[in-house]
Protein backbone atom coordinates (compact mmCIF):
# COMPACT_ATOMS: atom_id res chain seq x y z
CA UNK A 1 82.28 90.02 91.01
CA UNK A 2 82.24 87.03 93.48
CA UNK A 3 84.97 85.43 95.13
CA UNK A 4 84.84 82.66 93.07
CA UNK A 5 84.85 84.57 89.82
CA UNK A 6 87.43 86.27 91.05
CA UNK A 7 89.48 83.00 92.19
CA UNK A 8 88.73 81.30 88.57
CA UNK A 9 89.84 84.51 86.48
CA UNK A 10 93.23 84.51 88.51
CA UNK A 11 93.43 80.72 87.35
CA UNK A 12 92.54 81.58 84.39
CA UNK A 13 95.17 84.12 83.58
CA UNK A 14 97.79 82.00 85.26
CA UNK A 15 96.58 79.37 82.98
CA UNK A 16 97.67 81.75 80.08
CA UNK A 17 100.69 82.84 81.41
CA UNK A 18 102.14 79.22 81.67
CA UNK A 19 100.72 78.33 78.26
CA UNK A 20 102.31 81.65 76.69
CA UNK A 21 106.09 80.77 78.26
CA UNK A 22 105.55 77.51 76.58
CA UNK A 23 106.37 78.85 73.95
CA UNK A 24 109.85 80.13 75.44
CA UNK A 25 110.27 76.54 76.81
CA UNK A 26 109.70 75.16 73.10
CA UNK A 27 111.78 76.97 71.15
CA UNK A 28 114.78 76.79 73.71
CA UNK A 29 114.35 73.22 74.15
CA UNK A 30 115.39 73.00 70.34
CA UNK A 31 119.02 74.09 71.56
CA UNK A 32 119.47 70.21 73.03
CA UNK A 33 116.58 67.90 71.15
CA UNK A 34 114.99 67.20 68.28
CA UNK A 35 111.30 68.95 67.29
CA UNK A 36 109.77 64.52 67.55
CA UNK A 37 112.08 64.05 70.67
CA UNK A 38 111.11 66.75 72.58
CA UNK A 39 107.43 66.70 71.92
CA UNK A 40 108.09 62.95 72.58
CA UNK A 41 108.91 63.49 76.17
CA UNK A 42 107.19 66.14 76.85
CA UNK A 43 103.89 64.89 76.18
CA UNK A 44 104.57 61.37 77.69
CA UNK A 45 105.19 63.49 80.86
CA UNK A 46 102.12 65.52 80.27
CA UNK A 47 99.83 62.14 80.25
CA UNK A 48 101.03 60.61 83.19
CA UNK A 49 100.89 64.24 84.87
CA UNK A 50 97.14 64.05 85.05
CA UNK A 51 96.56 60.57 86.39
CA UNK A 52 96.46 61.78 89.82
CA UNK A 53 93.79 64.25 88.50
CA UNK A 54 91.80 61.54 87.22
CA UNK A 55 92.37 59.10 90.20
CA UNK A 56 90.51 62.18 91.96
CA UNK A 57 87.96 62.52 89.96
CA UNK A 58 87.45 59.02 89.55
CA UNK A 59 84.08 58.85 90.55
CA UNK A 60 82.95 61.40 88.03
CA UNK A 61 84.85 59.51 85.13
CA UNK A 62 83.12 56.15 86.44
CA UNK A 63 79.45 57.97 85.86
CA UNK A 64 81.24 58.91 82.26
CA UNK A 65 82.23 55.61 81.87
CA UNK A 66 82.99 54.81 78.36
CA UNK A 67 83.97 51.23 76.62
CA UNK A 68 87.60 50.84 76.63
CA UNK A 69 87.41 50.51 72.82
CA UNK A 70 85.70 53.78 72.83
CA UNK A 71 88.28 55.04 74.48
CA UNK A 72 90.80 53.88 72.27
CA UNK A 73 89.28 55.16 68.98
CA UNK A 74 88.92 58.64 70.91
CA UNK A 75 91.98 58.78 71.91
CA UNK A 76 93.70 57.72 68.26
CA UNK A 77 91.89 60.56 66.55
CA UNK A 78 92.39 62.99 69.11
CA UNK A 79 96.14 62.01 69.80
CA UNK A 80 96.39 61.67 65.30
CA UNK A 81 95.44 65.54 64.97
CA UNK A 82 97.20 67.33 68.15
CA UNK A 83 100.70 65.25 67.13
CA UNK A 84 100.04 67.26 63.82
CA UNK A 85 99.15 70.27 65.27
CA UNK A 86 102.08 69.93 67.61
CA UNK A 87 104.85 69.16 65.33
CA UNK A 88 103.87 71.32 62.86
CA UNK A 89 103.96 74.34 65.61
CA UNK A 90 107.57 72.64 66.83
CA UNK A 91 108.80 73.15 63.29
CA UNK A 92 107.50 76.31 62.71
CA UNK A 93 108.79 78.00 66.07
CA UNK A 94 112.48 76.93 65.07
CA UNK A 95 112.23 79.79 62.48
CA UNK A 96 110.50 82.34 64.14
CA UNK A 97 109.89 84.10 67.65
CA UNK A 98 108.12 82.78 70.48
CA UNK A 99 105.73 85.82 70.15
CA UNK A 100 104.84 85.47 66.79
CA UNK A 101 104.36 81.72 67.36
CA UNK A 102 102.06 82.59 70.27
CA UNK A 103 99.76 84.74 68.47
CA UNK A 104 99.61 83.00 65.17
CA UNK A 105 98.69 79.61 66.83
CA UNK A 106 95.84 82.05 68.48
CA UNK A 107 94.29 81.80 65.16
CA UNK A 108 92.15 78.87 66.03
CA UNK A 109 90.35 81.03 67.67
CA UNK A 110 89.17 82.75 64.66
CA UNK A 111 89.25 79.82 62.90
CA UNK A 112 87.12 77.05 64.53
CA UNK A 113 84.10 78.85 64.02
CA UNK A 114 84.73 79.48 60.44
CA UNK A 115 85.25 75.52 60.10
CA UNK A 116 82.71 75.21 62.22
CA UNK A 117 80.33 76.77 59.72
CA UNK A 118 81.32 73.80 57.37
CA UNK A 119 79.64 71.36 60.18
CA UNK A 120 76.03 73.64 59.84
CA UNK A 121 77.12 75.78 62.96
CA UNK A 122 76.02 79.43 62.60
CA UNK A 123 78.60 82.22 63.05
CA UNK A 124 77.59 85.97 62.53
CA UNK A 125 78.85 89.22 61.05
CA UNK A 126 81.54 89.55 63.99
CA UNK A 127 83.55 86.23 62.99
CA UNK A 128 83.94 87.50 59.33
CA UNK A 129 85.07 91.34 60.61
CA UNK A 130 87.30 89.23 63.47
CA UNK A 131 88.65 87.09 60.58
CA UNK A 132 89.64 90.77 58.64
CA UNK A 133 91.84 92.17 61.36
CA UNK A 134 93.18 88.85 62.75
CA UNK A 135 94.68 88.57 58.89
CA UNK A 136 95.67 92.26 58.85
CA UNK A 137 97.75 92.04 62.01
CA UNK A 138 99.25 88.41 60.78
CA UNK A 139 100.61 90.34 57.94
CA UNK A 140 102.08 92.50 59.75
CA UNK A 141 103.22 90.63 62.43
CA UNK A 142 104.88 87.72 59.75
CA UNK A 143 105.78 90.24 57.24
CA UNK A 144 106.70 93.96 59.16
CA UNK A 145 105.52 95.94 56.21
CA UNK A 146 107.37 94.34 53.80
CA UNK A 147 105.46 93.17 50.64
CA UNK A 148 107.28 89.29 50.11
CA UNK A 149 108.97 89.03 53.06
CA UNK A 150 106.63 86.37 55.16
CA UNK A 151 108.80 84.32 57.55
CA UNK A 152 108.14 80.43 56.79
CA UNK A 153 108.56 79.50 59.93
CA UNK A 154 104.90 81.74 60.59
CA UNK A 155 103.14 80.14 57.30
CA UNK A 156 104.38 76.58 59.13
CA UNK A 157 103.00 77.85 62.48
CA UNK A 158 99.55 78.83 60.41
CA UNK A 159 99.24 75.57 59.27
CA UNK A 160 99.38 74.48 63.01
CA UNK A 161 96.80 76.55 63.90
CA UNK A 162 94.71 74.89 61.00
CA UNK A 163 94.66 71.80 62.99
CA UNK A 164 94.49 72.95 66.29
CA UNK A 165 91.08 74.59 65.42
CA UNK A 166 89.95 71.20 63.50
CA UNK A 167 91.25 69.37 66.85
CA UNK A 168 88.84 71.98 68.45
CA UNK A 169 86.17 70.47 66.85
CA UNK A 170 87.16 67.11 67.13
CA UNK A 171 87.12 67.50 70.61
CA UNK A 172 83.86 69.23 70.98
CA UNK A 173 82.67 65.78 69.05
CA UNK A 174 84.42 63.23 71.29
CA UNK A 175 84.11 64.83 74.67
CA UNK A 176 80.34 63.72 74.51
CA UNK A 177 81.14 60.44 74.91
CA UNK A 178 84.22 59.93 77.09
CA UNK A 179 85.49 61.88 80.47
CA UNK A 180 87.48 64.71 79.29
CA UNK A 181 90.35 63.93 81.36
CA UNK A 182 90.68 60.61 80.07
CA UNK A 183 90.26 61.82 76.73
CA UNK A 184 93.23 64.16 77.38
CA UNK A 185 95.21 61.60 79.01
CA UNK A 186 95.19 59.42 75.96
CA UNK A 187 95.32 61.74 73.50
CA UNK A 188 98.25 63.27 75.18
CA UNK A 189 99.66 59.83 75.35
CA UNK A 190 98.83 58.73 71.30
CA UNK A 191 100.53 62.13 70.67
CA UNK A 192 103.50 61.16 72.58
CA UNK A 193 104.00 57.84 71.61
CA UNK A 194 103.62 58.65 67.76
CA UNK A 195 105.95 61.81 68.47
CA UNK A 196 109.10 59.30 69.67
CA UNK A 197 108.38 56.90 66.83
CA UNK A 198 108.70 59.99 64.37
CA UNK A 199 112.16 61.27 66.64
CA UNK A 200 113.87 57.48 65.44
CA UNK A 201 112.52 57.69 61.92
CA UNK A 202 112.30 60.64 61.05
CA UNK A 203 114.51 63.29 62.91
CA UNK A 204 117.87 61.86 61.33
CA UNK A 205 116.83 63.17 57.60
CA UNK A 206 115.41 66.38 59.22
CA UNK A 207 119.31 66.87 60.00
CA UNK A 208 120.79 65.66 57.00
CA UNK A 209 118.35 68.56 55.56
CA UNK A 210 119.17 71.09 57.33
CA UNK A 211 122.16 72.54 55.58
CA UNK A 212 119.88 72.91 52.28
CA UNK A 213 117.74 75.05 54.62
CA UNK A 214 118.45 78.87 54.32
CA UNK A 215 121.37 79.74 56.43
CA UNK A 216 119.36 83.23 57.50
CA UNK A 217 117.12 80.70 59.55
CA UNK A 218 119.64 79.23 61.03
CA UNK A 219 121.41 82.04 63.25
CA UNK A 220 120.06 80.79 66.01
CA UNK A 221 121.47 77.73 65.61
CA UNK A 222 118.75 75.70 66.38
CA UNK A 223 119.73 72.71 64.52
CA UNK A 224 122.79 72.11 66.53
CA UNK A 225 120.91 69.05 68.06
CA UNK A 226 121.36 65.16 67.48
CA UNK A 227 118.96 62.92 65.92
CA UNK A 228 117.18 61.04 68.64
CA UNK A 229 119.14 58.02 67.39
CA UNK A 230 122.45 58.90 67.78
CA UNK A 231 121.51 60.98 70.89
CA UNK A 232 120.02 57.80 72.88
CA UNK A 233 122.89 55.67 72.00
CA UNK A 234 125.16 58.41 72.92
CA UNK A 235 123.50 58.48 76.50
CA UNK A 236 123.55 55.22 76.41
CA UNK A 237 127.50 54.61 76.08
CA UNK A 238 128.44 57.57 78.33
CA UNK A 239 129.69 59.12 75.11
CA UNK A 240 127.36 62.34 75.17
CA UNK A 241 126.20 63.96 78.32
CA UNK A 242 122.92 65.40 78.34
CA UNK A 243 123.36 68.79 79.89
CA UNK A 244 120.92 69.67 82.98
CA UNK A 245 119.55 72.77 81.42
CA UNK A 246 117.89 70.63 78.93
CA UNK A 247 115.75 69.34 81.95
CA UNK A 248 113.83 72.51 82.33
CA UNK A 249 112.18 73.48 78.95
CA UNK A 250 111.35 69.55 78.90
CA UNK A 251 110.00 69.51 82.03
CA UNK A 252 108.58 73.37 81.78
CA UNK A 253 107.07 71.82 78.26
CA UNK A 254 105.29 68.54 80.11
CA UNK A 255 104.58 69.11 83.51
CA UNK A 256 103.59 72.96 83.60
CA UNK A 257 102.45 73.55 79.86
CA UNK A 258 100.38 70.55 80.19
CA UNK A 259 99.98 68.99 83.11
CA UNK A 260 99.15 72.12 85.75
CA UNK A 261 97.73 74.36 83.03
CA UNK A 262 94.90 71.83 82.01
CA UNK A 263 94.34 70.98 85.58
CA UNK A 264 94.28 74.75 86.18
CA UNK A 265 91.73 75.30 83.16
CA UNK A 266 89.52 72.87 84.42
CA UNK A 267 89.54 74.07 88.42
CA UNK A 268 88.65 77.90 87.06
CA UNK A 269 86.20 77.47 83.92
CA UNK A 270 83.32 76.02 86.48
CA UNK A 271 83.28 78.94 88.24
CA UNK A 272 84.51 81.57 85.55
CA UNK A 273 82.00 83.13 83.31
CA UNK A 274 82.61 82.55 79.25
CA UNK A 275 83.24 86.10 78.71
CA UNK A 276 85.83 86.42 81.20
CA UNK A 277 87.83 82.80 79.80
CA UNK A 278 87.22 83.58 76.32
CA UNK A 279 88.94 87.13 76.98
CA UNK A 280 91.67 86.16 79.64
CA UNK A 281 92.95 83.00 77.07
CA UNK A 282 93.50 84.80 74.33
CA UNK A 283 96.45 86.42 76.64
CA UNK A 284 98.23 83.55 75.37
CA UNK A 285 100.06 85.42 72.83
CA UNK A 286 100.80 88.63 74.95
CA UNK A 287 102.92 86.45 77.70
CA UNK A 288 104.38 84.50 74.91
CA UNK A 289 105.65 87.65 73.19
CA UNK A 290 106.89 88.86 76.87
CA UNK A 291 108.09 85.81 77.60
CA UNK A 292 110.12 85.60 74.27
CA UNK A 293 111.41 89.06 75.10
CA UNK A 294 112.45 88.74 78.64
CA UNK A 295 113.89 85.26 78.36
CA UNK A 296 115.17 85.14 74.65
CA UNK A 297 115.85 88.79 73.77
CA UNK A 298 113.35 88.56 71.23
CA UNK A 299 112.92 92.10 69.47
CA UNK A 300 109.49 93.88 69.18
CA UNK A 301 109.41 96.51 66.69
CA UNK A 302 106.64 98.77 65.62
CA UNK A 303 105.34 96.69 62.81
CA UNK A 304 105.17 93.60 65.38
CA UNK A 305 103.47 95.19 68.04
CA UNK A 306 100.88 96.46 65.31
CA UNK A 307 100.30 92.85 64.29
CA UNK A 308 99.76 91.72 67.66
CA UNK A 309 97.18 94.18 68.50
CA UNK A 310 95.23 93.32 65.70
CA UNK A 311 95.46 89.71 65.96
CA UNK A 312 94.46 89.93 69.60
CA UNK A 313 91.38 92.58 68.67
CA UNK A 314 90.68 89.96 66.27
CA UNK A 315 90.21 87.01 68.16
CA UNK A 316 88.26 89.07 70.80
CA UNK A 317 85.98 90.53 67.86
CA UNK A 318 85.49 86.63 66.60
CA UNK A 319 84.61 85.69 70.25
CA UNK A 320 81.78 89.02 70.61
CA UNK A 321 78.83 86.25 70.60
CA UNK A 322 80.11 85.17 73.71
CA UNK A 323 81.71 88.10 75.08
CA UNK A 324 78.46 89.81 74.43
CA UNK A 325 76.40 87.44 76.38
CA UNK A 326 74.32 88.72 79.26
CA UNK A 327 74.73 87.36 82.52
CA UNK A 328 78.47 86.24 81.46
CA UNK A 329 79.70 89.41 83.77
């Protein structure tokens, strides 16, 4: 291996190591803010984040140059199907671990081929047998043996990963037309913007809901935050304080989850061969589960561990087309 395969892979897996404590940094930052709120911030921070990135590679985006209407419509659908994707995972990881939330919303890997099938794109044999064990080891990771016993908060993340593999595709689509890091910048920023809106209107009957929620799902006592309503007019009269530790899973969630990671993704995957980022990604889910268990005491038992090793066989078996590539080594 060269130097600079070398270089990107160590990106690379950084890039999944900040992407998997994410997860840590989400579901803590639900001890001080709203699930709208802090995607909200976080992803207002992640937008302006790359703008020195793109003030860099300004000279590529001008030969990519794309009407600013273009852009806008781009950046609407885009930013329309990640604030789904991202709520819906925001929800789902305040009722269940950070590991189980990192490997479950690993199932757009398995799924965006499927969908993509849908679109006339061919997938072979290895997707379908992929698809098999990825849904074995989600059983048992949701469900540790027990027949009825799926956590909701992992059938919320699933539906997540449902649009994160359709935003996937969308991508793929858009991308053609429109520099990527623009694209992400407004997405990043429709997402944001549409997050806050949902943290006035929204988040206040998400509370007044919560006590009809079951109190098992509540030990964690994730729901001990403020709407964003009362919260900002709290700040605003001096009457709350807004503790400092609330500044790091924010920040962790904006500037590192988004903001370093992409740039890192970008930097490594021109030099890195597609077997080596298809394999080193889908790490995702292992840091998240050690990151949940270092930082958050989250337990791994038997039956989890099982479901993560099939989930992450899985994905790898969906990804064998690529994997299996010569010349990718």
């Amino acid at each position: 291996m060269n130097k600079r395969a070398l270089r990107a892979d160590i990106l690379l897996l950084l890039t999944a190591g900040i992407w998997g404590f994410g997860f840590v940094a989400q579901r803590s930052g639900m001890e001080y803010v709203g699930p709208f709120a802090f995607n909200g911030i976080r992803f207002i921070l992640g937008s302006l984040s790359l703008l020195p990135l793109l003030l860099i590679r300004r000279k590529a985006a001008a030969d990519t140059a794309a009407p600013a209407l273009r852009c806008c419509l781009y950046s609407l659908a885009a930013g329309g199907c990640l604030f789904v994707a991202v709520i819906l995972q925001q929800f789902g990881i305040m009722f269940t671990t950070a590991g189980n939330a990192g490997f479950i919303t690993g199932l757009y890997v398995v799924l965006t081929p499927i969908f993509g099938v849908f679109l006339g794109r061919k997938t072979g044999p290895a997707t379908w047998l992929g698809s098999v064990c990825t849904l074995a080891g989600l059983y048992f990771l949701s469900a540790a043996g027990r027949l009825n016993a799926v956590n909701p908060g992992d059938v919320i993340t699933i539906a997540s990963a449902v649009f994160w593999a359709f935003h996937v595709l969308l991508i793929d689509r858009l991308v053609r037309g429109i520099d990527p890091i623009l694209l992400s910048m407004g997405q990043f920023a429709v997402c944001g913007i549409l997050s806050l809106i949902g943290a006035f209107l929204i988040e206040p009957f998400v509370v007044g809901a919560a006590g009809s929620i079951n109190p098992a799902l509540l030990e964690t006592g994730l729901f001990s935050w403020l709407p964003f309503p009362a919260l900002s007019a709290g700040l605003a009269a001096g009457a709350i304080r807004f503790p400092a530790e609330a500044a790091i899973p924010i920040l962790y969630g904006g500037l590192a989850s988004v903001g370093i990671a992409y740039t890192l993704q970008v930097v490594a995957q021109r030099d890195a061969p597609p077997a080596h980022a298809t394999i080193i990604l889908c790490l995702e889910g292992c840091f998240a589960a050690l990151g949940g268990a270092l930082l958050l005491s989250e337990k791994i038992g038997p039956w989890t561990l099982l479901g993560f090793v099939l989930m992450l066989a899985g994905m790898l078996v969906t990804q064998w087309e690529v994997i299996g590539k010569r010349g990718t080594g």
